[in-house]
PDB file of N, CA and C in Angstrom:
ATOM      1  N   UNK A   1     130.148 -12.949 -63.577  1.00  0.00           N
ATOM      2  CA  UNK A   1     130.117 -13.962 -62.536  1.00  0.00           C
ATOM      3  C   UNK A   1     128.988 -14.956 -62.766  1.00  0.00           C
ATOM      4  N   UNK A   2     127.855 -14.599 -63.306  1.00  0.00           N
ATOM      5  CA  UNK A   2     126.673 -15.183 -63.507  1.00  0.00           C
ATOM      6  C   UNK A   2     127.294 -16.458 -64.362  1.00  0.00           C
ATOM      7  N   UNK A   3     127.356 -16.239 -65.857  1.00  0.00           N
ATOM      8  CA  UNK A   3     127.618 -17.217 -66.330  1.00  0.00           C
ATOM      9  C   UNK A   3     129.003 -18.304 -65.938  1.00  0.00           C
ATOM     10  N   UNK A   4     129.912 -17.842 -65.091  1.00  0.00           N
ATOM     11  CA  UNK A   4     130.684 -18.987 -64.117  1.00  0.00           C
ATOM     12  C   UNK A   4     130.454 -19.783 -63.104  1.00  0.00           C
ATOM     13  N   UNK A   5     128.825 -19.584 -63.235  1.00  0.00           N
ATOM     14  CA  UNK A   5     128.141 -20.287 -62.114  1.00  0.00           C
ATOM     15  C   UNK A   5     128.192 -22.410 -61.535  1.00  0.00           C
ATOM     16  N   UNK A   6     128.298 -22.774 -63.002  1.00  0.00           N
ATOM     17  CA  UNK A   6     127.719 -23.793 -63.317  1.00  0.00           C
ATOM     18  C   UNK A   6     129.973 -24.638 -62.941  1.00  0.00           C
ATOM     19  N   UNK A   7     130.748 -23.523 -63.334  1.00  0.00           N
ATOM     20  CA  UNK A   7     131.845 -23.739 -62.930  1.00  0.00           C
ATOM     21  C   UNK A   7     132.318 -23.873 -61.878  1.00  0.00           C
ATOM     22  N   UNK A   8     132.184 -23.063 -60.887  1.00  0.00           N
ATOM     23  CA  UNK A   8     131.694 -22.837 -59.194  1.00  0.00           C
ATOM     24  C   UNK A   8     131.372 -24.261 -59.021  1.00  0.00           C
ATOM     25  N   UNK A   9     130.067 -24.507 -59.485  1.00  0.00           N
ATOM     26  CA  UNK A   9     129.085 -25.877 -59.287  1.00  0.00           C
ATOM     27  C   UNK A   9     130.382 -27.350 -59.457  1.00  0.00           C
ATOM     28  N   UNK A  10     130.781 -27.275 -60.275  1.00  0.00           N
ATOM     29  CA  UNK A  10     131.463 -28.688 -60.677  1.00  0.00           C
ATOM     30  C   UNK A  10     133.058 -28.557 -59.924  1.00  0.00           C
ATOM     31  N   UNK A  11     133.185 -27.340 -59.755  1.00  0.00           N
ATOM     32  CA  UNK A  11     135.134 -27.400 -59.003  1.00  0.00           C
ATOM     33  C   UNK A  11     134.567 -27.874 -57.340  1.00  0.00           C
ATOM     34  N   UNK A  12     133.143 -27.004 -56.977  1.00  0.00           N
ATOM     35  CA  UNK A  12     132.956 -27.829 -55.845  1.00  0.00           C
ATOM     36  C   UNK A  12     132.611 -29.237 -55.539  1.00  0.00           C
ATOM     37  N   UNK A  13     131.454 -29.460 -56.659  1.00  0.00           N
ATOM     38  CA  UNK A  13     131.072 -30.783 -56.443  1.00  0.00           C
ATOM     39  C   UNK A  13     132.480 -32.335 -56.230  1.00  0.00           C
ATOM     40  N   UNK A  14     133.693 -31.921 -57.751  1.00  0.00           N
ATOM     41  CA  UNK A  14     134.815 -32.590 -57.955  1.00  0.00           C
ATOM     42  C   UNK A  14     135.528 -32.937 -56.124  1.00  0.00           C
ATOM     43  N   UNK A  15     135.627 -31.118 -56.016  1.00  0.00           N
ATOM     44  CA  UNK A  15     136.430 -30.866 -54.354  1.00  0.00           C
ATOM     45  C   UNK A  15     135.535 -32.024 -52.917  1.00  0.00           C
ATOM     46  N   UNK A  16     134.612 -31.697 -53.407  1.00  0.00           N
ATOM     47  CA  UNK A  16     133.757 -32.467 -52.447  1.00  0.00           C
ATOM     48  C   UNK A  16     134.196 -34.122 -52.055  1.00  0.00           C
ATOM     49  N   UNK A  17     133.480 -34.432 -53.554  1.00  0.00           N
ATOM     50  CA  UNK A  17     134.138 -36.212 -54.138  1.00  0.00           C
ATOM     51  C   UNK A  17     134.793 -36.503 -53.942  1.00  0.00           C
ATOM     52  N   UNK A  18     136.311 -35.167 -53.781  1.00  0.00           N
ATOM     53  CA  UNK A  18     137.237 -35.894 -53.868  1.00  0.00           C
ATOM     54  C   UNK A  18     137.862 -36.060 -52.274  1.00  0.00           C
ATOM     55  N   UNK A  19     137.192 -35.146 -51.331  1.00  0.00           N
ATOM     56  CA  UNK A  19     137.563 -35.215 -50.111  1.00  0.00           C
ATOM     57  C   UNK A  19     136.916 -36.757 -49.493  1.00  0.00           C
ATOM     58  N   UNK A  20     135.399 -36.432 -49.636  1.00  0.00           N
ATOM     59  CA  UNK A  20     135.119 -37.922 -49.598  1.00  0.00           C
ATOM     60  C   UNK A  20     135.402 -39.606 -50.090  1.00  0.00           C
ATOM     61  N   UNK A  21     135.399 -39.475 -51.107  1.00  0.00           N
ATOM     62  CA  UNK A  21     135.972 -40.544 -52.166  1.00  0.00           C
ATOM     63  C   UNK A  21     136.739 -41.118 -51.531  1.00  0.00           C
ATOM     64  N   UNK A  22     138.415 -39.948 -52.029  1.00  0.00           N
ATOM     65  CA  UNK A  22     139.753 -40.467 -51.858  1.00  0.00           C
ATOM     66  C   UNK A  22     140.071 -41.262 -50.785  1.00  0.00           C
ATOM     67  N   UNK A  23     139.641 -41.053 -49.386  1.00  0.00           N
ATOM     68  CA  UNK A  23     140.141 -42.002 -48.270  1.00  0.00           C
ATOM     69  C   UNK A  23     139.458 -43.096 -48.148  1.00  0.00           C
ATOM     70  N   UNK A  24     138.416 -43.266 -48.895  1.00  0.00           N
ATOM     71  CA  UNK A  24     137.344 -44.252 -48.650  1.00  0.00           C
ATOM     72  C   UNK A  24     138.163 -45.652 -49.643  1.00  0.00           C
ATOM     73  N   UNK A  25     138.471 -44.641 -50.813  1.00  0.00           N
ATOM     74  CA  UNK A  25     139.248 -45.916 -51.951  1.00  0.00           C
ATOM     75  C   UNK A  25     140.973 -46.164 -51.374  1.00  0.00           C
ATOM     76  N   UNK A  26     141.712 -44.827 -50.711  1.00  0.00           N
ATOM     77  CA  UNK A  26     143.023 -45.325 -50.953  1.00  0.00           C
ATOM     78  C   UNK A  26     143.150 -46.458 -49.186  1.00  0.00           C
ATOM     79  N   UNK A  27     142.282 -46.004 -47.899  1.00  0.00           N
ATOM     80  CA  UNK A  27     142.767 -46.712 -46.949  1.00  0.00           C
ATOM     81  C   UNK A  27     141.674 -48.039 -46.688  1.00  0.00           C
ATOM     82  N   UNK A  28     142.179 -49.380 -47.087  1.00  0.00           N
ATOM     83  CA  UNK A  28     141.044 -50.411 -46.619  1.00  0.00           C
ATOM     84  C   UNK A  28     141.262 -51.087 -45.233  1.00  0.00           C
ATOM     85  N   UNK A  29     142.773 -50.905 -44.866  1.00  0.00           N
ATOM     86  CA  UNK A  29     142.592 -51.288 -43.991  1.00  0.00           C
ATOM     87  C   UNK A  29     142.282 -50.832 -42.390  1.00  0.00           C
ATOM     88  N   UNK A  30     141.990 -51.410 -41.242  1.00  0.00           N
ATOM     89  CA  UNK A  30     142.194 -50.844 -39.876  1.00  0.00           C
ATOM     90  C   UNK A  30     143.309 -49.703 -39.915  1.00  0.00           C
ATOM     91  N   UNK A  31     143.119 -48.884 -39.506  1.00  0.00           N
ATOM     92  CA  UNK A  31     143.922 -47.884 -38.892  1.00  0.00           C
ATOM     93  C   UNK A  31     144.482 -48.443 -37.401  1.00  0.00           C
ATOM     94  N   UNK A  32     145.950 -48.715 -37.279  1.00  0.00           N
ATOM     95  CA  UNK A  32     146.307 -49.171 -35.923  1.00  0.00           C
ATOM     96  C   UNK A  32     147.300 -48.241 -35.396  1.00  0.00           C
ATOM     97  N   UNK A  33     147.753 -46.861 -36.097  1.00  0.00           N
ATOM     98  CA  UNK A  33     148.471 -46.058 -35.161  1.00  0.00           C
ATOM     99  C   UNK A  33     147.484 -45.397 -34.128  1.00  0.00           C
ATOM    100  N   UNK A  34     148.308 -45.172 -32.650  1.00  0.00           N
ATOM    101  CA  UNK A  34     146.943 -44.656 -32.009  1.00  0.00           C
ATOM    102  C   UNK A  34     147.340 -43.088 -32.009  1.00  0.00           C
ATOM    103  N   UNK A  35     148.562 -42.465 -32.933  1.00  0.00           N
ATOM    104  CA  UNK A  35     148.527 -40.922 -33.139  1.00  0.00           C
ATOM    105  C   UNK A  35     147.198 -40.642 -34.079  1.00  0.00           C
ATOM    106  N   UNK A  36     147.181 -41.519 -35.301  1.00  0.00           N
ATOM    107  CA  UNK A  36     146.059 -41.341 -36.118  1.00  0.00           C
ATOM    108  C   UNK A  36     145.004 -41.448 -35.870  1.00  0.00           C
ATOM    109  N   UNK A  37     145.187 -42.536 -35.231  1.00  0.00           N
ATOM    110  CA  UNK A  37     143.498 -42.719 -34.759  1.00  0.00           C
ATOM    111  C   UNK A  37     142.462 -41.516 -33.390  1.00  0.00           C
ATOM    112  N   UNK A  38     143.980 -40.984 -32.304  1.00  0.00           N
ATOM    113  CA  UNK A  38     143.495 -40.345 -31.774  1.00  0.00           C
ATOM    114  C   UNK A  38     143.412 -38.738 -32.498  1.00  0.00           C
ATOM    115  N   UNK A  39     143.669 -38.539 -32.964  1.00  0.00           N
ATOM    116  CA  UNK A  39     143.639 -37.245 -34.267  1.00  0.00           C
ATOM    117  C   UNK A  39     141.968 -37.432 -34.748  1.00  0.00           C
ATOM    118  N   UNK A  40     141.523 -38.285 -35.481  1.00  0.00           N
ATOM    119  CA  UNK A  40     140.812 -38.822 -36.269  1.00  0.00           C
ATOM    120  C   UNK A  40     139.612 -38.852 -35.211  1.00  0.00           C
ATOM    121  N   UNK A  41     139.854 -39.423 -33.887  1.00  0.00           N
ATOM    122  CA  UNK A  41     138.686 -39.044 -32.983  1.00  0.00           C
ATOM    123  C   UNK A  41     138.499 -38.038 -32.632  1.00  0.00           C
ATOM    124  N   UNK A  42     139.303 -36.924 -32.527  1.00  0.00           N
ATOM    125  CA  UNK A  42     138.892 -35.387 -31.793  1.00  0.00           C
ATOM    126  C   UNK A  42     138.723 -34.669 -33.107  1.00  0.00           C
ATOM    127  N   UNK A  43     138.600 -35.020 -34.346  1.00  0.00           N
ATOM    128  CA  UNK A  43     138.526 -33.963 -35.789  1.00  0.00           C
ATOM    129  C   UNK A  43     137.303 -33.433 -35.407  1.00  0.00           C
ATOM    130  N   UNK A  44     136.154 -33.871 -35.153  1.00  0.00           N
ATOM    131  CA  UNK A  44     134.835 -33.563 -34.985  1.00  0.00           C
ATOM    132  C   UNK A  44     134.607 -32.672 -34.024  1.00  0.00           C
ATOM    133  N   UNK A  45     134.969 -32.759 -32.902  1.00  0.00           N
ATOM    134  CA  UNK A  45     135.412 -32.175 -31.814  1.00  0.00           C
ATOM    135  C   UNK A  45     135.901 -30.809 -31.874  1.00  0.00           C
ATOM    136  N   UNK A  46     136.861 -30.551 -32.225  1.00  0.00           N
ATOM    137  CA  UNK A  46     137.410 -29.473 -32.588  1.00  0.00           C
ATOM    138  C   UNK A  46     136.560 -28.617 -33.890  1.00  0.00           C
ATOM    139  N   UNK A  47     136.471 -29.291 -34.672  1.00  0.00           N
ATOM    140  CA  UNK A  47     135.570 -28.668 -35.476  1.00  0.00           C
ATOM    141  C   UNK A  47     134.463 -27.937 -35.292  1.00  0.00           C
ATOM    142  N   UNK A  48     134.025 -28.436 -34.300  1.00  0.00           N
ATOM    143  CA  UNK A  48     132.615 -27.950 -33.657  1.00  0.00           C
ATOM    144  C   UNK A  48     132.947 -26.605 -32.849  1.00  0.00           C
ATOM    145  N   UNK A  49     133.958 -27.110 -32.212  1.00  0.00           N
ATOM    146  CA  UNK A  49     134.702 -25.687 -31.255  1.00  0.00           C
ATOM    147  C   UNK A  49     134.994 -24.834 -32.356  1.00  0.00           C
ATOM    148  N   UNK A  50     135.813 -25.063 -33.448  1.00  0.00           N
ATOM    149  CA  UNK A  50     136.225 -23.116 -34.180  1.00  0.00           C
ATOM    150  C   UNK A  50     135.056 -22.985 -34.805  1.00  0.00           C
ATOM    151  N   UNK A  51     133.924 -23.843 -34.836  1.00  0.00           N
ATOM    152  CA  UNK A  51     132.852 -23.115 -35.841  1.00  0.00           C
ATOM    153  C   UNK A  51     132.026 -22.286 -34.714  1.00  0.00           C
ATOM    154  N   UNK A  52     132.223 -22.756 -33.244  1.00  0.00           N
ATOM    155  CA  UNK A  52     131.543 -22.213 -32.370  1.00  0.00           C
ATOM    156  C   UNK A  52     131.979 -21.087 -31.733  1.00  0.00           C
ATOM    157  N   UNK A  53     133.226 -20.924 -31.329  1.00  0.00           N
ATOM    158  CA  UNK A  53     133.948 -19.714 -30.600  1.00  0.00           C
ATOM    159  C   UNK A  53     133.592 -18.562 -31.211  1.00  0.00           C
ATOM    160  N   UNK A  54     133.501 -18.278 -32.704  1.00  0.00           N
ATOM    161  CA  UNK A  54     133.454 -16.706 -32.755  1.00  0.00           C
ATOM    162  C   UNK A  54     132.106 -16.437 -32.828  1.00  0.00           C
ATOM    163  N   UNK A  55     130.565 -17.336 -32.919  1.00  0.00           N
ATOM    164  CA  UNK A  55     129.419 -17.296 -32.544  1.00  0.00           C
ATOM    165  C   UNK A  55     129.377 -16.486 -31.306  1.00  0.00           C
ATOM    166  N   UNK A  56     130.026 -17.661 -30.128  1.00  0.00           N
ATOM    167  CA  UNK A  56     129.700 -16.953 -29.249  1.00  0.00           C
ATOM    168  C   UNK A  56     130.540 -15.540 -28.562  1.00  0.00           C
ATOM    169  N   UNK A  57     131.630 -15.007 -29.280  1.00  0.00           N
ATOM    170  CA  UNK A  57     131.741 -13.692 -28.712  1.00  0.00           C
ATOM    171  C   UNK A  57     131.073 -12.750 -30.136  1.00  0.00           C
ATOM    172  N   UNK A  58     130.222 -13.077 -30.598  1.00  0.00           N
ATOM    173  CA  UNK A  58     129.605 -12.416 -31.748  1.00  0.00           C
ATOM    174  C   UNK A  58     128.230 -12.435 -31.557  1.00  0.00           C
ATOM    175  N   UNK A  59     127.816 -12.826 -30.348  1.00  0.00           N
ATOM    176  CA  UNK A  59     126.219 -13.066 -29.861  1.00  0.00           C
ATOM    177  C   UNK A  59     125.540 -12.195 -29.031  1.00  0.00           C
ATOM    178  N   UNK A  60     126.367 -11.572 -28.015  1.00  0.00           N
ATOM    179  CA  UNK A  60     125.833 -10.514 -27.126  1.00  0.00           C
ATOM    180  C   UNK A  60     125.746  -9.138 -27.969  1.00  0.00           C
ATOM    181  N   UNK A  61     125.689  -8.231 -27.274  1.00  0.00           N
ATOM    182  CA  UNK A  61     125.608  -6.769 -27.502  1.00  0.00           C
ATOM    183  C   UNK A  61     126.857  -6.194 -27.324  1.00  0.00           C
ATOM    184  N   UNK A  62     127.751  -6.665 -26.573  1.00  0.00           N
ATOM    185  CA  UNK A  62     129.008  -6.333 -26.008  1.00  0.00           C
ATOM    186  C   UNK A  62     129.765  -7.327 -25.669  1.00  0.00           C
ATOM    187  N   UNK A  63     131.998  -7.119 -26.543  1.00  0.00           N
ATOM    188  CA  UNK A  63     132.492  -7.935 -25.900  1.00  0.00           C
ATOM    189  C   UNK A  63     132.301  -8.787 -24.470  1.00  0.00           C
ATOM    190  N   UNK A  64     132.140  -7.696 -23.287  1.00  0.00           N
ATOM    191  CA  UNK A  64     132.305  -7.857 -22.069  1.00  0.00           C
ATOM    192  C   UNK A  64     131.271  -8.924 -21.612  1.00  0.00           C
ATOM    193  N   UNK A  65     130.291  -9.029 -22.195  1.00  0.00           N
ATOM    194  CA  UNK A  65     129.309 -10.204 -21.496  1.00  0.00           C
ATOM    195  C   UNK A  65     129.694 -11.567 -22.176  1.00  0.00           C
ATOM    196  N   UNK A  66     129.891 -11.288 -23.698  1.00  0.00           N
ATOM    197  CA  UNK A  66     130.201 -12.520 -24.181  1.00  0.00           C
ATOM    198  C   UNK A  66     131.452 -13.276 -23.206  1.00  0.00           C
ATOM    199  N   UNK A  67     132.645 -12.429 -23.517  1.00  0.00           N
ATOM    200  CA  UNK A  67     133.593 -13.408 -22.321  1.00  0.00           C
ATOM    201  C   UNK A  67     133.170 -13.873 -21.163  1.00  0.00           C
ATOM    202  N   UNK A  68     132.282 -12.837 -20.871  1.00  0.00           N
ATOM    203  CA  UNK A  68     131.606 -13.147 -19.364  1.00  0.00           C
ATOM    204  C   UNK A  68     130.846 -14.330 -19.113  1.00  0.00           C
ATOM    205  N   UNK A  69     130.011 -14.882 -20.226  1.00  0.00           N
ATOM    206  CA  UNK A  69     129.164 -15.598 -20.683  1.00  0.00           C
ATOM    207  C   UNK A  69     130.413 -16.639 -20.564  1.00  0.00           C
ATOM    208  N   UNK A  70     130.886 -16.966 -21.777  1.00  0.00           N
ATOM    209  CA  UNK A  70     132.433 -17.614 -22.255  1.00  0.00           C
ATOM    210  C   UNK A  70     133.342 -18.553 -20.920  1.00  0.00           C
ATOM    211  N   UNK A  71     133.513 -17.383 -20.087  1.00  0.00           N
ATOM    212  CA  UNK A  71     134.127 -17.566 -18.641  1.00  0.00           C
ATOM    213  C   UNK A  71     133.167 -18.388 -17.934  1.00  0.00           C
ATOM    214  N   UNK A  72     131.916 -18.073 -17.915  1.00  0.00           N
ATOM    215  CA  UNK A  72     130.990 -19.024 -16.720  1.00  0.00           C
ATOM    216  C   UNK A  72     130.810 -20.088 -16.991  1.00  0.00           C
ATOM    217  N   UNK A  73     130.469 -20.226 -18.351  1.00  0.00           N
ATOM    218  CA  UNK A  73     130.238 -21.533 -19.222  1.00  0.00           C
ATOM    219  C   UNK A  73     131.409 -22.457 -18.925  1.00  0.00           C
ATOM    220  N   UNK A  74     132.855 -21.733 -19.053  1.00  0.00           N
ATOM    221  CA  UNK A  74     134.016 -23.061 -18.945  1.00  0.00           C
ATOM    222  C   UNK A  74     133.827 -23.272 -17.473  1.00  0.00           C
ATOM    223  N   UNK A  75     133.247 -22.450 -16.543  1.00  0.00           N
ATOM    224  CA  UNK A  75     134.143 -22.843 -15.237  1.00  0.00           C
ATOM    225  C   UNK A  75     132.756 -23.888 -14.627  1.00  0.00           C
ATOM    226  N   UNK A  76     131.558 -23.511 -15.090  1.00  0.00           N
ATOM    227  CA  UNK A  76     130.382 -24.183 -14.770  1.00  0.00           C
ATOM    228  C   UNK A  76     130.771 -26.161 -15.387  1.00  0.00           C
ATOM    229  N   UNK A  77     131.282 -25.626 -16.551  1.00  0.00           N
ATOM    230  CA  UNK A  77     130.998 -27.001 -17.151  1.00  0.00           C
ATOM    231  C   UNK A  77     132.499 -27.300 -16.713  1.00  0.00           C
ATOM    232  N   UNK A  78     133.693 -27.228 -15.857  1.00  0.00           N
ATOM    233  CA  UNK A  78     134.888 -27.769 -15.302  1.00  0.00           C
ATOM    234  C   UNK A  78     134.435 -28.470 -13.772  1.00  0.00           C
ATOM    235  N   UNK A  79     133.322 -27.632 -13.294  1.00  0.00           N
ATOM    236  CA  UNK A  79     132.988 -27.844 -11.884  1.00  0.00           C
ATOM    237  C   UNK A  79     131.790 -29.595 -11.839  1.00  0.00           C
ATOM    238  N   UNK A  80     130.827 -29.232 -12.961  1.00  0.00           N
ATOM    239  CA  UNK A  80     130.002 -29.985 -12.737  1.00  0.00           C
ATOM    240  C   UNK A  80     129.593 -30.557 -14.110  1.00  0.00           C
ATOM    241  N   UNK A  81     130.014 -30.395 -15.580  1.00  0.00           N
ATOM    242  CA  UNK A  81     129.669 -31.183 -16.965  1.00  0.00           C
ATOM    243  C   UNK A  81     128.569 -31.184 -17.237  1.00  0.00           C
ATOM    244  N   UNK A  82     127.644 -30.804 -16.597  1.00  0.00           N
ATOM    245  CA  UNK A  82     125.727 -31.172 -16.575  1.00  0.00           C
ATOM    246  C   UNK A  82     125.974 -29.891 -18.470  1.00  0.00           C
ATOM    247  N   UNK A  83     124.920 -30.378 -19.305  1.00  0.00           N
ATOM    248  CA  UNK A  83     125.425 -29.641 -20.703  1.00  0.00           C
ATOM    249  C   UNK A  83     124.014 -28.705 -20.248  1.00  0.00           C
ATOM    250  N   UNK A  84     122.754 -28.732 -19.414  1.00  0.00           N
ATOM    251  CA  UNK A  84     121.891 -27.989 -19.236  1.00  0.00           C
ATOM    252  C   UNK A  84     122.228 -27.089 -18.645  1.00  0.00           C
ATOM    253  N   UNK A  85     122.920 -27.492 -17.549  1.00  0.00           N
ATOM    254  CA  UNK A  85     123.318 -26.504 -15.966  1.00  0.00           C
ATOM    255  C   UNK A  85     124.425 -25.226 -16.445  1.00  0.00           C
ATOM    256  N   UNK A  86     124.851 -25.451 -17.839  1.00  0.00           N
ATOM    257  CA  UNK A  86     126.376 -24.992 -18.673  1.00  0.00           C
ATOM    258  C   UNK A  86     125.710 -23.903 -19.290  1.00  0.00           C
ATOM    259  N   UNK A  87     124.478 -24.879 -20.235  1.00  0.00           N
ATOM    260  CA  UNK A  87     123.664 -23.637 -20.717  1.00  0.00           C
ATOM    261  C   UNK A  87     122.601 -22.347 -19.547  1.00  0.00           C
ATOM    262  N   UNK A  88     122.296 -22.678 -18.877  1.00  0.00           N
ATOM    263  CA  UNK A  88     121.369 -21.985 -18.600  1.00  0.00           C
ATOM    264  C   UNK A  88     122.101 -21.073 -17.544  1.00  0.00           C
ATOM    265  N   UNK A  89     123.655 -21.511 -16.913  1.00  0.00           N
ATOM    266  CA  UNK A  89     124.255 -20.673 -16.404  1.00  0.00           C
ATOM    267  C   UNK A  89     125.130 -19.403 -17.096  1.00  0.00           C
ATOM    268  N   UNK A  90     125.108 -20.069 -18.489  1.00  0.00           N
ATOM    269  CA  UNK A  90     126.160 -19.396 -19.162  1.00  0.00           C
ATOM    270  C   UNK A  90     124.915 -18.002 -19.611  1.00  0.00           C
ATOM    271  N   UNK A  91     123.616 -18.379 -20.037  1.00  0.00           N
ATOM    272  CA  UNK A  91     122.644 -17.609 -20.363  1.00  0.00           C
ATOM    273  C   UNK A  91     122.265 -16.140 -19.173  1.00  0.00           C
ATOM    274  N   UNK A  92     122.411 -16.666 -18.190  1.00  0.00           N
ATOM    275  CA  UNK A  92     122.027 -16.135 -16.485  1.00  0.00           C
ATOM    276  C   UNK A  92     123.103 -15.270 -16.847  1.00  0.00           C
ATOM    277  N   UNK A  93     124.424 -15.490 -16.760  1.00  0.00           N
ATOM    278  CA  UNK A  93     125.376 -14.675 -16.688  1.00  0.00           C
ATOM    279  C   UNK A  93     125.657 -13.547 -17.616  1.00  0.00           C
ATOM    280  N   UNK A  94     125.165 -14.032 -18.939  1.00  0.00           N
ATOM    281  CA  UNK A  94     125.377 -13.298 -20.132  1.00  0.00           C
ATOM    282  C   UNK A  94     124.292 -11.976 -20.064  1.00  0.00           C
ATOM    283  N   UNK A  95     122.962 -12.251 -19.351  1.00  0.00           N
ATOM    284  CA  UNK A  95     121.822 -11.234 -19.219  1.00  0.00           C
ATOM    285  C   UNK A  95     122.272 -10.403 -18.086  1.00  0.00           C
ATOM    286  N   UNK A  96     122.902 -11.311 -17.275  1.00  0.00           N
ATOM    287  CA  UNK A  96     123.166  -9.849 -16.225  1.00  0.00           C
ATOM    288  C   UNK A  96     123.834  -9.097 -16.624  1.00  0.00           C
ATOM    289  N   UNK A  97     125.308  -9.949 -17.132  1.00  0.00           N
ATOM    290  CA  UNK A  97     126.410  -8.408 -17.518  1.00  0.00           C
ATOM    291  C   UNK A  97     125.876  -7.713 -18.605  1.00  0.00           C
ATOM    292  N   UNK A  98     124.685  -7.762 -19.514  1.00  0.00           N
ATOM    293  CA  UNK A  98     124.125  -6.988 -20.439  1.00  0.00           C
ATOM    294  C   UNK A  98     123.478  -5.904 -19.573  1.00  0.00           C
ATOM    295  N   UNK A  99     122.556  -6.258 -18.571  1.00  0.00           N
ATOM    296  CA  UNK A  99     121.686  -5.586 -17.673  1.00  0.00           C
ATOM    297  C   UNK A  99     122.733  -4.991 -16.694  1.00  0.00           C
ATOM    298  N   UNK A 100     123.787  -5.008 -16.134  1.00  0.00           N
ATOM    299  CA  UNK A 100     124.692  -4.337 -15.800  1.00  0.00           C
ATOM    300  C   UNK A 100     125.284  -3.330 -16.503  1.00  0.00           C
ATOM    301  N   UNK A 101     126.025  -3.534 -17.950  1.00  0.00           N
ATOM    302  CA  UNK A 101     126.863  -2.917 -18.633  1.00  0.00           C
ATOM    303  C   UNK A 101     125.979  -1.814 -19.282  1.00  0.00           C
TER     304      UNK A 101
END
């Protein structure tokens, strides 16, 4: 494996380039569908969510607080959006059902 290292190195670097590169050279113009364009605005979005979901039921000590945690967090941030009031409720909740369970 050692000496396939430098191979590793260049199939990623190519993969990289070429994710970046390619759309930069093949699309010059405006994008005016608004399926694409609204796709293209939530990519980031979503991305952030599956890199985040299994963090957080992989963070407590036990399934049961994480959902618990999980659960307060959506219903805190449905009621009122504040991103502090989301965290520090979702935190509150997650220590009790630890200190409970």
């Amino acid at each position: 494996m050692t000496q396939n290292v430098y191979l590793y190195l260049i199939v990623a670097a190519v993969t990289l380039y070429v994710i970046r590169a390619l759309p930069m050279t093949l699309i010059r113009k405006d994008i005016k569908s608004p399926f694409i364009r609204s796709f293209l605005y939530y990519v980031p979005y979503v991305t952030l969510a599956v890199m985040t979901f299994p963090a957080i039921l992989s963070a407590t000590g036990s399934r049961i607080s994480a959902w618990a945690g999980f659960a307060a967090a959506l219903l805190i941030a449905y009621v009122d959006g504040n991103l502090f009031r989301v965290a520090i409720g979702a935190c509150l909740v997650v220590y009790a059902a630890e200190f409970y369970i």
